[in-house]
Protein backbone atom coordinates (compact mmCIF):
# COMPACT_ATOMS: atom_id res chain seq x y z
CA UNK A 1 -52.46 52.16 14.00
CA UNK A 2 -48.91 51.65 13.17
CA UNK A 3 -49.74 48.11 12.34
CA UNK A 4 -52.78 48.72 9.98
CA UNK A 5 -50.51 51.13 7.64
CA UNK A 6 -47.83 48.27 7.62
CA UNK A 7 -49.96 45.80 6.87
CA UNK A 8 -51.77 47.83 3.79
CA UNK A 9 -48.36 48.64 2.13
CA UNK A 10 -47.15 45.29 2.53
CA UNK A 11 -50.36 43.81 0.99
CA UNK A 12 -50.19 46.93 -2.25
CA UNK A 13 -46.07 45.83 -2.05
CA UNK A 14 -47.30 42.17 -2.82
CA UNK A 15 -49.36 42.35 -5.32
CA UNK A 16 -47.17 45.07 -7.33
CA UNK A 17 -44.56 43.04 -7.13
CA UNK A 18 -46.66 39.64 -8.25
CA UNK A 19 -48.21 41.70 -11.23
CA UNK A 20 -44.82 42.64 -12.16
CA UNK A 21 -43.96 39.15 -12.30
CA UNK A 22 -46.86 37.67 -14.09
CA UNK A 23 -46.36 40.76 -16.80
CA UNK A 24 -42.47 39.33 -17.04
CA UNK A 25 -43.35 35.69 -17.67
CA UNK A 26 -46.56 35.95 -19.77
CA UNK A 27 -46.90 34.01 -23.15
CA UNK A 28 -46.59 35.31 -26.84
CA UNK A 29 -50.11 35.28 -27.31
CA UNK A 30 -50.86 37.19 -23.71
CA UNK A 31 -47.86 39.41 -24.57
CA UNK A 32 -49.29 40.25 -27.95
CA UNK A 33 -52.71 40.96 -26.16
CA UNK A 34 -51.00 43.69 -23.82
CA UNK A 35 -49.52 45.21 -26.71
CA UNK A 36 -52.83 45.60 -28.27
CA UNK A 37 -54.53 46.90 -25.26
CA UNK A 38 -51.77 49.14 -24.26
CA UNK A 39 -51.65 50.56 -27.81
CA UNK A 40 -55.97 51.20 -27.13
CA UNK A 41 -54.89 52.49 -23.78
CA UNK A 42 -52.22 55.13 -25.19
CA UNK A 43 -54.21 56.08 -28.36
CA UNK A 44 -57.26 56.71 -25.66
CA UNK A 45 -54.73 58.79 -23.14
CA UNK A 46 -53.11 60.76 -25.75
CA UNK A 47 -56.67 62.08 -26.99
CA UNK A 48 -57.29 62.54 -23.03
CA UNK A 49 -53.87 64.30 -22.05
CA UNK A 50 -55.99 67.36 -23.37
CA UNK A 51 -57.10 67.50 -19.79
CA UNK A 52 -53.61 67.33 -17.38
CA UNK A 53 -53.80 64.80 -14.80
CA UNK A 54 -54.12 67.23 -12.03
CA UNK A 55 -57.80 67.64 -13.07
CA UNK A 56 -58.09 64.07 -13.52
CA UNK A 57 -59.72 63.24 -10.17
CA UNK A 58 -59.98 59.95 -10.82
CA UNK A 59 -56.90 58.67 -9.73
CA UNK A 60 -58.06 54.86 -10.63
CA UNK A 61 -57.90 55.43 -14.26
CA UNK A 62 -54.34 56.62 -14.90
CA UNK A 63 -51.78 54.32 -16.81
CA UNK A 64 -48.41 54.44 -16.40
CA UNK A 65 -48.41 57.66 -18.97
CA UNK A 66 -50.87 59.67 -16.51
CA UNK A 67 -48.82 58.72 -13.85
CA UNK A 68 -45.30 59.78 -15.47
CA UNK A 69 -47.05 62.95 -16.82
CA UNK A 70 -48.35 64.01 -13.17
CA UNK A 71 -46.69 66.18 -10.54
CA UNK A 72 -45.37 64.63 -7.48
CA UNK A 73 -48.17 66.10 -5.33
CA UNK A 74 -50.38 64.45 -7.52
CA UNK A 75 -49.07 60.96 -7.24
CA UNK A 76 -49.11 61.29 -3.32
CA UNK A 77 -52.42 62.27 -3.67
CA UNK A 78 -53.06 58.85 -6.07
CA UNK A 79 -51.25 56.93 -4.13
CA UNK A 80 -52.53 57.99 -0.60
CA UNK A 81 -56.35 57.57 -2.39
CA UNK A 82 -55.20 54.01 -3.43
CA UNK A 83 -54.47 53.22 0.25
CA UNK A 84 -57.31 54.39 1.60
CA UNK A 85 -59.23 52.60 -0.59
CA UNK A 86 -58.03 49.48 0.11
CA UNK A 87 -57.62 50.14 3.37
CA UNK A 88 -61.67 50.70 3.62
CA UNK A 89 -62.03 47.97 2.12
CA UNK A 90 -60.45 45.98 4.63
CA UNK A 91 -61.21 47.68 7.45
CA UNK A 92 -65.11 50.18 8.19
CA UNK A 93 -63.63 53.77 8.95
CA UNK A 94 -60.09 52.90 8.23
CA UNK A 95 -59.75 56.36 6.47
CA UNK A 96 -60.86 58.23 9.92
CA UNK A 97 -58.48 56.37 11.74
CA UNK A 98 -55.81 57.21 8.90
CA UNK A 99 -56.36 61.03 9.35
CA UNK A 100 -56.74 60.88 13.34
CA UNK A 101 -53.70 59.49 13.14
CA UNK A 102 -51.91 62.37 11.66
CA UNK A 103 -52.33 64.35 14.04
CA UNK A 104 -49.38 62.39 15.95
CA UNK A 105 -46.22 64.10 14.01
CA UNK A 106 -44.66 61.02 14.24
CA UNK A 107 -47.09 58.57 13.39
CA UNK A 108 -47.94 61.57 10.24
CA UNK A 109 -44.21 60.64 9.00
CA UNK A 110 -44.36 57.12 9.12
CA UNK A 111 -47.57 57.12 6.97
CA UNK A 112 -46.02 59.61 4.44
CA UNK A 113 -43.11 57.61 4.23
CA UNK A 114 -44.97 54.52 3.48
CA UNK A 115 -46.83 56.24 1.16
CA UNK A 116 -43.58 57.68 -0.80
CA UNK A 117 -42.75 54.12 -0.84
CA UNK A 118 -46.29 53.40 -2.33
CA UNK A 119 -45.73 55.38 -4.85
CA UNK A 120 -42.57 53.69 -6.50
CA UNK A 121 -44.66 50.33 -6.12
CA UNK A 122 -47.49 51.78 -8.26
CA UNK A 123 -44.98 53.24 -10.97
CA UNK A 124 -43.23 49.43 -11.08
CA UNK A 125 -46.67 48.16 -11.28
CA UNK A 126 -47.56 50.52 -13.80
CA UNK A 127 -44.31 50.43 -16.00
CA UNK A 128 -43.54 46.50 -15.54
CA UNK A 129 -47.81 45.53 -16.88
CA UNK A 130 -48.92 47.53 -19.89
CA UNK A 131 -51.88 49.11 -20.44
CA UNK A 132 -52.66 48.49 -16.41
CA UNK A 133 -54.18 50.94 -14.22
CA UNK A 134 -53.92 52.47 -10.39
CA UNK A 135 -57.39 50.86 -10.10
CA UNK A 136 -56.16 47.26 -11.67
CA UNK A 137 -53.58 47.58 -8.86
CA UNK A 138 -56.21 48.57 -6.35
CA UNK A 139 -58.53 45.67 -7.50
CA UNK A 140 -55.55 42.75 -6.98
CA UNK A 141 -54.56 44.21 -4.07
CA UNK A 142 -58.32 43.42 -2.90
CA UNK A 143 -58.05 40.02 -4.56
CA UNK A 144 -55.07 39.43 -2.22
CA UNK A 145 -57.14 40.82 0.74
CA UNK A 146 -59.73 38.21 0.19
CA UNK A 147 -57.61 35.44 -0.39
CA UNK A 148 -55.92 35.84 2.59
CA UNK A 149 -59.31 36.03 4.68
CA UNK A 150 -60.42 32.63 3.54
């Protein structure tokens, strides 16, 4: 079990950290693109911030505002959703075996600690590519999962 949770952070690490990059070394023309799409993004999540991200269920659609306006229970709650996700997407049931699993105290801290580090990963990932999105992040990090299976 310990293995499974290693091996999904390392994969979300991976892919934050290569979006990061590719946001650092894009062109004019891609940067300008961003800009535009980030300016959408904030004009659409100031008219949304109405609503606080607490209610927002929908973890997958918060920007790097959403995720800077939300409460730290919230963002372990995003982030924990975003593991599980790709985790079932890896793996049938891999969200039972995440919650059996807590029931060990000390298997329970190693997966909140991973997912504490999680969470800085999706704020880089969020902060470093405008405009980008917990499910963007979840979507590469799937990309990554399939390119490594072929």
């Amino acid at each position: 079990m310990k293995k499974i949770v290693l091996v999904m952070v390392a994969v979300v690490l991976c892919v934050a950290f290569a979006a990061g990059c590719t946001a650092q070394t894009a062109t004019p023309s891609e940067s300008a693109q961003a800009t535009e799409s980030a300016e959408a993004t904030e004009s659409a999540s100031v008219e949304a911030s109405a609503e606080a991200p607490a209610a927002n269920a929908d973890y997958a659609s918060w920007t790097s505002e959403e995720w800077a306006a939300a409460s730290d229970g919230d963002q372990t709650a995003a982030a924990e959703a975003l593991l599980l996700d790709i985790g079932d997407y890896m793996m049938d049931g891999y969200s039972d075996l995440v919650e059996q699993a807590k029931t060990n105290d000390s298997v329970k801290e190693q997966i909140d600690s991973q997912i504490e580090s999680l969470k800085s990963q999706i704020k880089t990932f969020l902060d470093s590519t405008p405009g980008a999105t917990i499910g963007d992040l979840a979507e590469a990090s799937k990309q990554v999962v399939n390119s490594g299976a072929e």
